[in-house]
N, C-alpha and C. Protein backbone atom coordinates (compact mmCIF):
# COMPACT_ATOMS: atom_id res chain seq x y z
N UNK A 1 73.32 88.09 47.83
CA UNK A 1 73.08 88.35 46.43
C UNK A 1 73.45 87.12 45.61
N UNK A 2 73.06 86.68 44.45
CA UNK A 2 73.09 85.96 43.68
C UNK A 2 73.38 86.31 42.44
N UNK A 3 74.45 85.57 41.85
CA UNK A 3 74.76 86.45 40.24
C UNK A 3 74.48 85.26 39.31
N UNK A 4 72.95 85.84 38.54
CA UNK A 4 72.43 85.23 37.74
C UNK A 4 73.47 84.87 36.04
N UNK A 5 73.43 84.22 35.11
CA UNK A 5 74.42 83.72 34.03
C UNK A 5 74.59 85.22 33.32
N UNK A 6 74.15 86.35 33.41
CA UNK A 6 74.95 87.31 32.23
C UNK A 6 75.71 87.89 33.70
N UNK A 7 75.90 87.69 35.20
CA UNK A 7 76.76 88.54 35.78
C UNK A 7 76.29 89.79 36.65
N UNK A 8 74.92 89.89 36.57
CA UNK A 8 74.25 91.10 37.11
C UNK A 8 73.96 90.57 38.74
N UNK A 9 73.93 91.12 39.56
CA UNK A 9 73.76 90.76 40.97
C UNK A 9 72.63 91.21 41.15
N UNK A 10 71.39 90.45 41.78
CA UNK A 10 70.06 90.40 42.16
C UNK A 10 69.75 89.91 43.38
N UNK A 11 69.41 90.47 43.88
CA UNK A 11 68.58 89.94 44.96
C UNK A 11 67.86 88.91 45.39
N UNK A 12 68.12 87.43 45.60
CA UNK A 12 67.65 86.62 46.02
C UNK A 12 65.93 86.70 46.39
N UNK A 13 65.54 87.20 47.55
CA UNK A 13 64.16 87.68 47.37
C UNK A 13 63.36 88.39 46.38
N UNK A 14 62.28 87.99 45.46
CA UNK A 14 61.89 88.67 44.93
C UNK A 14 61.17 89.75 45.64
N UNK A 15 60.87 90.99 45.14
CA UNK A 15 60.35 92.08 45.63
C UNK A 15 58.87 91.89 44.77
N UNK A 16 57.74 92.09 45.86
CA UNK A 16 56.47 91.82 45.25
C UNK A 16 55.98 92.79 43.85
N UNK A 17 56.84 94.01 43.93
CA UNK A 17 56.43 94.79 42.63
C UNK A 17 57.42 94.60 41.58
N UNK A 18 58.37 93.68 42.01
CA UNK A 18 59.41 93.30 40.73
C UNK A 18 58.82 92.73 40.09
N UNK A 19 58.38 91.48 40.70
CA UNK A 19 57.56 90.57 39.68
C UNK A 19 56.32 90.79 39.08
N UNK A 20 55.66 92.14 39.86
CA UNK A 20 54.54 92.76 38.84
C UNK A 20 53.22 92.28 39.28
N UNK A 21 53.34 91.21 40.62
CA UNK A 21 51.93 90.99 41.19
C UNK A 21 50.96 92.23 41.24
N UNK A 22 49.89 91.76 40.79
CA UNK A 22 48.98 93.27 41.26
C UNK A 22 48.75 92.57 43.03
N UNK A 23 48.12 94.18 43.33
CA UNK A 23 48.09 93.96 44.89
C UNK A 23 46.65 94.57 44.91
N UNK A 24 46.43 93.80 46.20
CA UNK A 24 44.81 94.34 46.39
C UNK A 24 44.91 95.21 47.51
N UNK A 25 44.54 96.47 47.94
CA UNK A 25 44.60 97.12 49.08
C UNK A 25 43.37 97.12 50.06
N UNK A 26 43.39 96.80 50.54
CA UNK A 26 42.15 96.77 51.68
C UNK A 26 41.58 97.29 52.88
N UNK A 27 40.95 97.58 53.28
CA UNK A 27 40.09 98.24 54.76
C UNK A 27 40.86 97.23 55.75
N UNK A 28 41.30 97.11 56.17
CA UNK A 28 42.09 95.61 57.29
C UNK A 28 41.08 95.74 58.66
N UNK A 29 40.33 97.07 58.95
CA UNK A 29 39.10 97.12 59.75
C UNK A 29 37.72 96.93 59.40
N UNK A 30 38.05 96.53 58.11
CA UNK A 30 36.53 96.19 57.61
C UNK A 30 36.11 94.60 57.63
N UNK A 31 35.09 93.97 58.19
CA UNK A 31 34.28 93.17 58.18
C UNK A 31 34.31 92.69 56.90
N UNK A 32 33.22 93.47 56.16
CA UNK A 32 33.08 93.43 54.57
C UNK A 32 34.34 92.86 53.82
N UNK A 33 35.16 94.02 53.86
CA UNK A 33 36.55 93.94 53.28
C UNK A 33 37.39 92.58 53.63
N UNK A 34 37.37 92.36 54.98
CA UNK A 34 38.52 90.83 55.04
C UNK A 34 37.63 89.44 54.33
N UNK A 35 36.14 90.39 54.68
CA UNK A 35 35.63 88.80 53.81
C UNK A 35 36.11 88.67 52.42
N UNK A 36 35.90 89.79 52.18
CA UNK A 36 35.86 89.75 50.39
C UNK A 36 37.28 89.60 49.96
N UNK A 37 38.29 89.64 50.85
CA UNK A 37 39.59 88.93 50.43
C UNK A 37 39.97 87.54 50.85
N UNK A 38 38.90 86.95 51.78
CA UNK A 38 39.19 85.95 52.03
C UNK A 38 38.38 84.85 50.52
N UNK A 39 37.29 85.69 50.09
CA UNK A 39 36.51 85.07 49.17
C UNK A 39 37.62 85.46 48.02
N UNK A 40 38.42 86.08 47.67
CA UNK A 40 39.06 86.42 46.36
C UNK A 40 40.26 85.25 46.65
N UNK A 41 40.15 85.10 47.33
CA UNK A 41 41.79 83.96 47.88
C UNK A 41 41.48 82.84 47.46
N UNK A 42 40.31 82.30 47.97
CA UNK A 42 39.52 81.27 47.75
C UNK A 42 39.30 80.92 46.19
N UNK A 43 39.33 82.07 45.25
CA UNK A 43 39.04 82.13 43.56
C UNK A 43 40.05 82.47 42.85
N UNK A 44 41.02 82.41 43.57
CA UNK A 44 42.30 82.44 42.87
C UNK A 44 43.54 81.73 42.82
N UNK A 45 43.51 80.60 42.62
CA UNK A 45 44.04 79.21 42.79
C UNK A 45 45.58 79.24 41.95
N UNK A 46 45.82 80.03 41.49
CA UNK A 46 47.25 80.21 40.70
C UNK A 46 48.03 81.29 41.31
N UNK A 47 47.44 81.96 42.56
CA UNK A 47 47.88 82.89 43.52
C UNK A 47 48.39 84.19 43.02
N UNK A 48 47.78 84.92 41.94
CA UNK A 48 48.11 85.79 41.30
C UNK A 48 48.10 87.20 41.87
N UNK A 49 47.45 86.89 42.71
CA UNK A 49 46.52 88.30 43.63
C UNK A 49 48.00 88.55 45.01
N UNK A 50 48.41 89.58 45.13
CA UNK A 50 48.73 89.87 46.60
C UNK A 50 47.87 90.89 47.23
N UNK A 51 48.10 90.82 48.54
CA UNK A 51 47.21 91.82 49.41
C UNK A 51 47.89 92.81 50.00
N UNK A 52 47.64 93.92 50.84
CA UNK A 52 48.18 94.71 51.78
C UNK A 52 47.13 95.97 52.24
N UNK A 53 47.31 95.99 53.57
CA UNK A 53 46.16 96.67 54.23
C UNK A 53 46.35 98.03 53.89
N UNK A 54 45.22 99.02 53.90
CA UNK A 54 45.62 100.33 53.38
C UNK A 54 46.13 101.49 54.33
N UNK A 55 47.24 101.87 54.01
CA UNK A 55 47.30 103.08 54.98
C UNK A 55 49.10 102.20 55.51
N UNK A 56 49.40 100.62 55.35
CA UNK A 56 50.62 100.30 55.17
C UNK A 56 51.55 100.69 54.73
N UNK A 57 53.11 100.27 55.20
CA UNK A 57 54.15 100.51 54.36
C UNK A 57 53.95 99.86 52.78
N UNK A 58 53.64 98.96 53.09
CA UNK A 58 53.64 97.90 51.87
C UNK A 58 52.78 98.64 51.11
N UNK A 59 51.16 98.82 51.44
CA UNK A 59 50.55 99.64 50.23
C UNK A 59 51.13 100.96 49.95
N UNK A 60 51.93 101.78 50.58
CA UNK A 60 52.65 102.96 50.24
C UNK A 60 53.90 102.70 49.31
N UNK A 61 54.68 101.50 49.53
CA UNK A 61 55.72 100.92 48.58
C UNK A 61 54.91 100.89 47.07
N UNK A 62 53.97 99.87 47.17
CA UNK A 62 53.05 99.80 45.48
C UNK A 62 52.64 100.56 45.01
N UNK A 63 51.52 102.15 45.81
CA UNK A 63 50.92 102.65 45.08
C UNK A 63 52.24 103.68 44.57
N UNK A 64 53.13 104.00 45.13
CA UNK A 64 54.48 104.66 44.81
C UNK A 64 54.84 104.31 43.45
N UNK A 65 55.42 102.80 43.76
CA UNK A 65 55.99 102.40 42.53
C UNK A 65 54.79 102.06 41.44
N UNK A 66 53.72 101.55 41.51
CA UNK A 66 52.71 102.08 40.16
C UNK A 66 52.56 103.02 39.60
N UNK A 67 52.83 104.27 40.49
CA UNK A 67 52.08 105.85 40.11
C UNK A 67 52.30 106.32 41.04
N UNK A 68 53.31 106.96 41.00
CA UNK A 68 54.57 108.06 41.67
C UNK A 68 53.53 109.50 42.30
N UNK A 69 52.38 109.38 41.30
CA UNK A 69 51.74 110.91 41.43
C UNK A 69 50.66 110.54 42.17
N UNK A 70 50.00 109.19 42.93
CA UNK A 70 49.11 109.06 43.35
C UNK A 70 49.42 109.40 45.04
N UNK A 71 48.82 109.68 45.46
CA UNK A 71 48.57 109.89 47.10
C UNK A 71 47.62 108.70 47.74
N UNK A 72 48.32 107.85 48.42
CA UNK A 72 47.55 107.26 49.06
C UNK A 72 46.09 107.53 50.12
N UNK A 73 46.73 108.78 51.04
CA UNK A 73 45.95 109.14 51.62
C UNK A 73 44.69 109.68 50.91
N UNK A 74 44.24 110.00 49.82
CA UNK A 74 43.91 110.45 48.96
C UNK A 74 42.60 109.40 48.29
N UNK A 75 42.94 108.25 48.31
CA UNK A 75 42.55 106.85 47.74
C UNK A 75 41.23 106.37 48.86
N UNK A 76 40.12 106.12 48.14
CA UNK A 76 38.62 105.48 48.76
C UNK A 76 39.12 104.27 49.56
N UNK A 77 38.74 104.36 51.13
CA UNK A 77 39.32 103.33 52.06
C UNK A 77 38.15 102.15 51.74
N UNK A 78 38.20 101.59 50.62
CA UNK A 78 37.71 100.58 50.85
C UNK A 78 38.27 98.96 49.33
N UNK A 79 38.64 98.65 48.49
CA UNK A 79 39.44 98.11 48.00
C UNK A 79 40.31 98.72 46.69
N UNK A 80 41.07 98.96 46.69
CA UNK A 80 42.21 99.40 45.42
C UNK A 80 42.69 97.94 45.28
N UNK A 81 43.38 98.38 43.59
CA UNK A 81 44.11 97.46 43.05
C UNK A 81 44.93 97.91 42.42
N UNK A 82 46.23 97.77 42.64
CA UNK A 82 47.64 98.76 41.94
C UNK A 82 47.92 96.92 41.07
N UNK A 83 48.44 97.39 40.18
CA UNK A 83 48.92 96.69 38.44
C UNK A 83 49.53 97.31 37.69
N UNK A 84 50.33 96.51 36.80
CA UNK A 84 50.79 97.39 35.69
C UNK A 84 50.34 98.61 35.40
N UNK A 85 48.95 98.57 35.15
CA UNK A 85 48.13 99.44 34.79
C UNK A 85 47.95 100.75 35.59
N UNK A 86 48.40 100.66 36.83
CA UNK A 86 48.85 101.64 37.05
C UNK A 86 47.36 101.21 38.75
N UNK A 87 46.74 102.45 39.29
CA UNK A 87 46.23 102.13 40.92
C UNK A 87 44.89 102.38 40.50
N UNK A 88 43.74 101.72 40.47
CA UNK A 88 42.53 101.36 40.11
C UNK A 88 41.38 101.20 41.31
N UNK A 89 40.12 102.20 41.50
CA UNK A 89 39.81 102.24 42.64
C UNK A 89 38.07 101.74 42.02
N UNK A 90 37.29 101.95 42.64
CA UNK A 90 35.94 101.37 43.12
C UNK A 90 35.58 99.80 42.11
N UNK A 91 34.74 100.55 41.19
CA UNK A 91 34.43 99.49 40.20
C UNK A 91 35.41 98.90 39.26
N UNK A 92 36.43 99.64 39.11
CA UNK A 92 37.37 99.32 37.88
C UNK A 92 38.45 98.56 38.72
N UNK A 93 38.72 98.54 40.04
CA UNK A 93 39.51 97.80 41.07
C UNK A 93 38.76 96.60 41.24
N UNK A 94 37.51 96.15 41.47
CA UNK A 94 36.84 95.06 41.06
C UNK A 94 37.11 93.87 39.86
N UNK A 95 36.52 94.47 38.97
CA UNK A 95 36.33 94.05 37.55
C UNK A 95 37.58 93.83 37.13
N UNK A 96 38.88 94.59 37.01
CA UNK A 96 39.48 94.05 36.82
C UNK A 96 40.77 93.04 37.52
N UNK A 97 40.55 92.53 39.21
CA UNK A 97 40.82 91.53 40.15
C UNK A 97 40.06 90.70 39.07
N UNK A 98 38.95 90.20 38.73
CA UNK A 98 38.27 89.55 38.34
C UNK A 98 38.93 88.99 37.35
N UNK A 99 40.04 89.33 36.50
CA UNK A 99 40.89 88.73 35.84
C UNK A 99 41.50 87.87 35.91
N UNK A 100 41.68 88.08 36.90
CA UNK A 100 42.90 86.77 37.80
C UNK A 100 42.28 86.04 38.33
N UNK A 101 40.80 85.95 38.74
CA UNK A 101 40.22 84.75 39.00
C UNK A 101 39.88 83.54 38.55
N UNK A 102 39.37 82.32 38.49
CA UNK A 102 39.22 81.13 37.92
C UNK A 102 37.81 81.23 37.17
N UNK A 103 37.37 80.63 36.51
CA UNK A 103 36.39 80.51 35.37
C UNK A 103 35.09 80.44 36.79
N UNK A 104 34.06 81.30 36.35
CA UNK A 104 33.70 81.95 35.62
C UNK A 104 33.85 83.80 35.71
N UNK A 105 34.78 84.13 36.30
CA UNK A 105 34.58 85.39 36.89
C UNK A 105 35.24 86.23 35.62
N UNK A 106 36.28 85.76 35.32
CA UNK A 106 36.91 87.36 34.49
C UNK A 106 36.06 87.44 33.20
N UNK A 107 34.65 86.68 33.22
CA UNK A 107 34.00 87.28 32.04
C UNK A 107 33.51 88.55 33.13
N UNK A 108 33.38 89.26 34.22
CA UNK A 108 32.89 90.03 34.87
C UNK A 108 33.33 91.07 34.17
N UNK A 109 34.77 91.23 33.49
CA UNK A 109 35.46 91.97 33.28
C UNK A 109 34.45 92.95 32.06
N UNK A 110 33.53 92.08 31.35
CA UNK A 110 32.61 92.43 30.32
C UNK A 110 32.17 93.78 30.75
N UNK A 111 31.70 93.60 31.82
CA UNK A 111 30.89 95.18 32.44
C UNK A 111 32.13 95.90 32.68
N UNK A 112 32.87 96.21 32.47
CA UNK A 112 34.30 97.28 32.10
C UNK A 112 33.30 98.43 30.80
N UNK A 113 32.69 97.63 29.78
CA UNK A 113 31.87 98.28 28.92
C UNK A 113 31.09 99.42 29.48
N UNK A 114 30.21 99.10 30.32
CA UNK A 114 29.31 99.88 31.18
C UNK A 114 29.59 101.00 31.69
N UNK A 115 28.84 102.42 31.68
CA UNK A 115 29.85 103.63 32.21
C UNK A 115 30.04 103.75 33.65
N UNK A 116 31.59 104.37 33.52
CA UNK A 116 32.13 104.42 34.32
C UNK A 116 31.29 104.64 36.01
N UNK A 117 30.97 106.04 35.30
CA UNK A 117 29.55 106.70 36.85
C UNK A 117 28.63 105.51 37.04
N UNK A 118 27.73 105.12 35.98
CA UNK A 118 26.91 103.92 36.59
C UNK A 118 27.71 102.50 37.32
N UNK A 119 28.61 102.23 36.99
CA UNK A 119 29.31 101.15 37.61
C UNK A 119 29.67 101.79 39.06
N UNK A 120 30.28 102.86 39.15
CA UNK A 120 30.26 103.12 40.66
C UNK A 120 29.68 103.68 41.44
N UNK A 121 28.29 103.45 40.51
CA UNK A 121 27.42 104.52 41.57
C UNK A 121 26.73 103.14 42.31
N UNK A 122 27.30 101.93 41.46
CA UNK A 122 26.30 100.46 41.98
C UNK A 122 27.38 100.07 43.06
N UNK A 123 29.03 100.31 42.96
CA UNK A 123 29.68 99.98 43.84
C UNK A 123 29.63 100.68 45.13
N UNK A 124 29.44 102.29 44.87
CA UNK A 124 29.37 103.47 46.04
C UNK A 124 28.47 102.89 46.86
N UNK A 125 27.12 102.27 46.70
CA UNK A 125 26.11 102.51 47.50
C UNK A 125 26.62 101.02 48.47
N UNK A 126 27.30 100.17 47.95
CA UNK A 126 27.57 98.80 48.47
C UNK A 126 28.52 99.26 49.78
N UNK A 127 29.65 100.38 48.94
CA UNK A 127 31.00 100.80 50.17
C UNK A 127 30.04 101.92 51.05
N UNK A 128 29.23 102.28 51.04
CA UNK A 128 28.84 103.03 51.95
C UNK A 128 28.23 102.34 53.44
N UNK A 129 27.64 100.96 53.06
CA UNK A 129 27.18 100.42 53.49
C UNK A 129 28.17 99.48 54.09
N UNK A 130 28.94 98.97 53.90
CA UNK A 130 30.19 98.53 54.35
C UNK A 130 30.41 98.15 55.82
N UNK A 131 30.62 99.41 56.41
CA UNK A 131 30.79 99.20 58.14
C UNK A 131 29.69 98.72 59.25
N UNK A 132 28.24 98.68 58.10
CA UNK A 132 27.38 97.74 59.12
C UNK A 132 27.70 96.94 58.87
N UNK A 133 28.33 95.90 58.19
CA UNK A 133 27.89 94.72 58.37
C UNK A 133 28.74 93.85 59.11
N UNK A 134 28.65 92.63 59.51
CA UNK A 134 29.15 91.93 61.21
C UNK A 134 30.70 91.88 60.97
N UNK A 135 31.11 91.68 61.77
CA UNK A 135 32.53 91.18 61.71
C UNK A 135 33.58 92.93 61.68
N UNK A 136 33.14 93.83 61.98
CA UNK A 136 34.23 94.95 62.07
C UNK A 136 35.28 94.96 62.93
N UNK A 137 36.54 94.98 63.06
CA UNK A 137 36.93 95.02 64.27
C UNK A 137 38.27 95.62 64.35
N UNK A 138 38.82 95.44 64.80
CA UNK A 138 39.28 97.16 65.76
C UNK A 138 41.06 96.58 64.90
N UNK A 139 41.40 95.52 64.60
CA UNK A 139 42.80 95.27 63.73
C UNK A 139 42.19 93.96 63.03
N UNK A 140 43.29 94.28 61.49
CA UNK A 140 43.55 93.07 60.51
C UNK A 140 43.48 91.92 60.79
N UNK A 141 41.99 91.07 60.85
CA UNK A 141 42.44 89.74 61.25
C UNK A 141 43.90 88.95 60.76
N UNK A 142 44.48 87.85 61.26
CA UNK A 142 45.48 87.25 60.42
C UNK A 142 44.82 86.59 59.26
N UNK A 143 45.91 86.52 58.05
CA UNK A 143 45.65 85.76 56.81
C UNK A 143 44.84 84.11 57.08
N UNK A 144 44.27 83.75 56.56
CA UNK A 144 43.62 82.67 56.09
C UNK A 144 44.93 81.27 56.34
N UNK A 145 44.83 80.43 56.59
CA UNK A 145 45.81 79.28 57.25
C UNK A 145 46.25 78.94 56.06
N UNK A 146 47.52 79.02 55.65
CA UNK A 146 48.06 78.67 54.40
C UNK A 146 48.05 79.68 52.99
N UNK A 147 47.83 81.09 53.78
CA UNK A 147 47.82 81.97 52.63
C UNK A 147 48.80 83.77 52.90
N UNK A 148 49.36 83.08 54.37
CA UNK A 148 50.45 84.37 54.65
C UNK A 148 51.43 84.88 53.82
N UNK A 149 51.83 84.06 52.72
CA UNK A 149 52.78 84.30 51.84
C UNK A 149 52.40 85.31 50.65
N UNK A 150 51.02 85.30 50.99
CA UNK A 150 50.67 86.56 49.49
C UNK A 150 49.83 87.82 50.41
N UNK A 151 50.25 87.85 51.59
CA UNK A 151 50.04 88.68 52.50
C UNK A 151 51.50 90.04 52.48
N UNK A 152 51.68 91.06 52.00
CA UNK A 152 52.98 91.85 52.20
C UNK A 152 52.99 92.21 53.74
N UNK A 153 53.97 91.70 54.11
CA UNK A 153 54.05 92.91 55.49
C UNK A 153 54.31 94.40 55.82
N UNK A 154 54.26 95.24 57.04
CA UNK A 154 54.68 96.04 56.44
C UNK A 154 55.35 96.87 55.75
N UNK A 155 56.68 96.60 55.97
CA UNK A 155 58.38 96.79 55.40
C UNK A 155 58.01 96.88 53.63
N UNK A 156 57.07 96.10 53.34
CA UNK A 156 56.93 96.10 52.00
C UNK A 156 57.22 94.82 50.90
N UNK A 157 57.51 93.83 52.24
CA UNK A 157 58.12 92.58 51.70
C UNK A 157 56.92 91.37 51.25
N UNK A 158 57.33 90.32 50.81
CA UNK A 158 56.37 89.13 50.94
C UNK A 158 56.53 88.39 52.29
């Protein structure tokens, strides 16, 4: 422990929901899915984004501490985004990742306007489609070379 200047004892490690990272939850057997976090990694250069596979300790630690009343098991296996804002699933888990990305994406955030049903009825038909496409496989590839650190394990840690 470490006792910061008013005297309070803290924890040396930050805890990924102390500091309020949003987290992205993911299919870790999906093809689709590891791409599209390997492509969000790639667009997010100030490392704002953490990840954790769904059905984890780690995503059970976040969606907990976002929203106590949410059930994971419960949650569309294909990307969430827990934030301040509390655990955000199809289109609105999109659009707003898109925030934290580099120019030009979080104008994406614009179609937030657009209703709700039509925005996920354009995302539904994409996640349905999902498990054809190449690359499925049977466990979580490893993180991207130089990007394990915004990976949670499962314990719930960074």
């Amino acid at each position: 422990m470490i006792a910061p200047p008013d005297g309070r004892a803290q924890s040396a490690r930050v805890s990924p929901m102390n500091d309020r990272s949003p987290v992205v939850l993911f299919d870790g057997d999906c093809g689709f899915c590891n791409a599209a976090v390997r492509w969000t990694i790639r667009r997010d250069p100030l490392a704002r984004l953490r990840f954790a596979r769904l059905g984890s300790a780690a995503a059970r630690r976040a969606v907990a501490l976002a929203d106590p009343g949410t059930d994971l098991d419960a949650l569309p296996d294909a990307i969430v985004l827990v934030d301040r804002g509390g655990v955000h699933t199809a289109s609105a888990a999109v659009l707003r990742m898109a925030r934290h990305l580099r120019f030009p994406y979080p104008a994406l955030c614009l179609a937030l306007v657009v209703p709700r049903p039509l925005r996920d009825a354009a995302y539904g038909a994409l996640a349905r489609s999902r498990h054809r496409w190449p690359g499925r496989g049977g466990e979580c590839p490893l993180p991207p070379p130089g990007f394990a650190s915004r990976f949670l394990d499962d314990d719930g840690r960074l």
